[in-house]
C-alpha atoms as a PDB file:
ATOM      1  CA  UNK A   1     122.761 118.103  69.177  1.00  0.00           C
ATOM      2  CA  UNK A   2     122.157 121.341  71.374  1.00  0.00           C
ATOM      3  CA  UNK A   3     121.617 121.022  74.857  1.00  0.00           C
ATOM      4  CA  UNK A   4     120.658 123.386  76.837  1.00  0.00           C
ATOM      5  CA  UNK A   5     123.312 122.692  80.188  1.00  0.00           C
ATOM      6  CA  UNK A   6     120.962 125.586  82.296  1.00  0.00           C
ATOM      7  CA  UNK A   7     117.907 123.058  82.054  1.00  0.00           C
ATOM      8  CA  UNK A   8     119.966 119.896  82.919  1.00  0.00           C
ATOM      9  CA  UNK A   9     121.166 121.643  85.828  1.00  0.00           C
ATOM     10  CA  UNK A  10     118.296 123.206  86.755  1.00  0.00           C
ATOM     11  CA  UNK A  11     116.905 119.717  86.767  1.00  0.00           C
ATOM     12  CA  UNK A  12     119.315 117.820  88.574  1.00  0.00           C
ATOM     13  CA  UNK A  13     119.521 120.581  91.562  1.00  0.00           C
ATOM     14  CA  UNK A  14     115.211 120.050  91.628  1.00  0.00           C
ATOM     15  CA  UNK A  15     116.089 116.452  91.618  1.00  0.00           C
ATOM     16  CA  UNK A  16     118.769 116.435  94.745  1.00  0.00           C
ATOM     17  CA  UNK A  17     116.689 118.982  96.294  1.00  0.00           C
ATOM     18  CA  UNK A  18     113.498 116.589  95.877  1.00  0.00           C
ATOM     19  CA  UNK A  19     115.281 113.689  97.228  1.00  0.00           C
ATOM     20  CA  UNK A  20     116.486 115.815 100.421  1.00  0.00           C
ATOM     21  CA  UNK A  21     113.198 116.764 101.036  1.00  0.00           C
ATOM     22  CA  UNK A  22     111.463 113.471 101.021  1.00  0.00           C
ATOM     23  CA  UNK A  23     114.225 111.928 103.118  1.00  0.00           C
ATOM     24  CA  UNK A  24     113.625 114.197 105.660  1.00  0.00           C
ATOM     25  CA  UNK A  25     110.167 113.772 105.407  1.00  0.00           C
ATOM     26  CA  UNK A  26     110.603 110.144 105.706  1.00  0.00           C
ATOM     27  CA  UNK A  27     112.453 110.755 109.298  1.00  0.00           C
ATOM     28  CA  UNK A  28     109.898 113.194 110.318  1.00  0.00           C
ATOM     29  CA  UNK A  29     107.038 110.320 109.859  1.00  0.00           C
ATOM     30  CA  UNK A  30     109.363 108.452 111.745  1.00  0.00           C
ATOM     31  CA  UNK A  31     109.910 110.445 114.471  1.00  0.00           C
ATOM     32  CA  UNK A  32     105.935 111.372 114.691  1.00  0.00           C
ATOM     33  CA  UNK A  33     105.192 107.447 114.916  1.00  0.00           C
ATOM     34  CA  UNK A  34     105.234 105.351 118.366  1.00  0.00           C
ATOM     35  CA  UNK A  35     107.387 103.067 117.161  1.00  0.00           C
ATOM     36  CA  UNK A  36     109.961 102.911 115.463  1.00  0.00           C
ATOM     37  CA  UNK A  37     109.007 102.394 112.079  1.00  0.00           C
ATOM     38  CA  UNK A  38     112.231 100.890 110.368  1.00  0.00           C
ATOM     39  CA  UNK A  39     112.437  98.167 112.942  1.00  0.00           C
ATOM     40  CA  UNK A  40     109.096  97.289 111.930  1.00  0.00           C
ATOM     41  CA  UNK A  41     109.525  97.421 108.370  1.00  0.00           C
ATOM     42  CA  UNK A  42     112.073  95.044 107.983  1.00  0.00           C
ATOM     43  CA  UNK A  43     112.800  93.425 111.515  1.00  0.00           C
ATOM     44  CA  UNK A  44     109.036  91.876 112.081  1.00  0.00           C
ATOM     45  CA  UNK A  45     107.843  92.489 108.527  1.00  0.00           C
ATOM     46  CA  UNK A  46     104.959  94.005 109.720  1.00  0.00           C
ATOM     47  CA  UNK A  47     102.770  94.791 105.687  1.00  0.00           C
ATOM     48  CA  UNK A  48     100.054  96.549 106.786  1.00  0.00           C
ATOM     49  CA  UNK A  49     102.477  99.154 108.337  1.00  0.00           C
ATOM     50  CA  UNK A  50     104.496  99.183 105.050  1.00  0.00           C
ATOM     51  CA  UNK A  51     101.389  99.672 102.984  1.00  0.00           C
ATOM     52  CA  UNK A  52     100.359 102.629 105.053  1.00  0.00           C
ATOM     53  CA  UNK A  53     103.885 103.763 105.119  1.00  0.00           C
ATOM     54  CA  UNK A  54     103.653 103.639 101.403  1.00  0.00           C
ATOM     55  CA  UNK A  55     100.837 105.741 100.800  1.00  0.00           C
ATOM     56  CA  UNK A  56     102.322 108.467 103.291  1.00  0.00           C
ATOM     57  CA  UNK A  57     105.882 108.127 101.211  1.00  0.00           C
ATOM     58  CA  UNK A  58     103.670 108.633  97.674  1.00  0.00           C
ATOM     59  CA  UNK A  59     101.743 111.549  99.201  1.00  0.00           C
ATOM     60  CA  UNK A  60     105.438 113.436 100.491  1.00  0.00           C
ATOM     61  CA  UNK A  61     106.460 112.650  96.859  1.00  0.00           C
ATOM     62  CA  UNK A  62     103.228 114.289  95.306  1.00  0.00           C
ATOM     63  CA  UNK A  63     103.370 117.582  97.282  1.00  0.00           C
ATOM     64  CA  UNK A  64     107.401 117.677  97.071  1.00  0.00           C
ATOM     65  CA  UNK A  65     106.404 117.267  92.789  1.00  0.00           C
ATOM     66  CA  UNK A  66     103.934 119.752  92.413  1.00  0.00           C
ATOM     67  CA  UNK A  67     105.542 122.556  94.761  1.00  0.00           C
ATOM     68  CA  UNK A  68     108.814 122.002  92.542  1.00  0.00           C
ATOM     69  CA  UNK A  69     106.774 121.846  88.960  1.00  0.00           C
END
């Protein structure tokens, strides 16, 4: 079995790099909110904020996959 160890790589540095990104997207949405949006994600459960927050999270993702495809 050859495998190419320059696409592995490549792929888990797009990976890390990916994850980076969306984490500090995650705290800028934060930060650009009211409130603070972990405290009301899992303090007073608040699911209409966590759907919305969900949508905004799958949107970061979407943009972060296509800019690194």
């Amino acid at each position: 079995m050859n495998l190419n160890t320059t696409a592995i790589l490549n792929s888990v540095i797009f990976a890390v790099l990916g994850v980076v990104i969306f984490c500090v997207g995650f705290v800028l949405l934060d930060k650009l909110t009211p409130y603070h949006l972990w405290k009301e994600l899992t303090e007073h459960q608040n699911v209409a904020l966590a759907i919305v927050v969900g949508f905004g999270i799958l949107g970061i993702c979407t943009i972060i996959a296509a800019a690194i495809h």
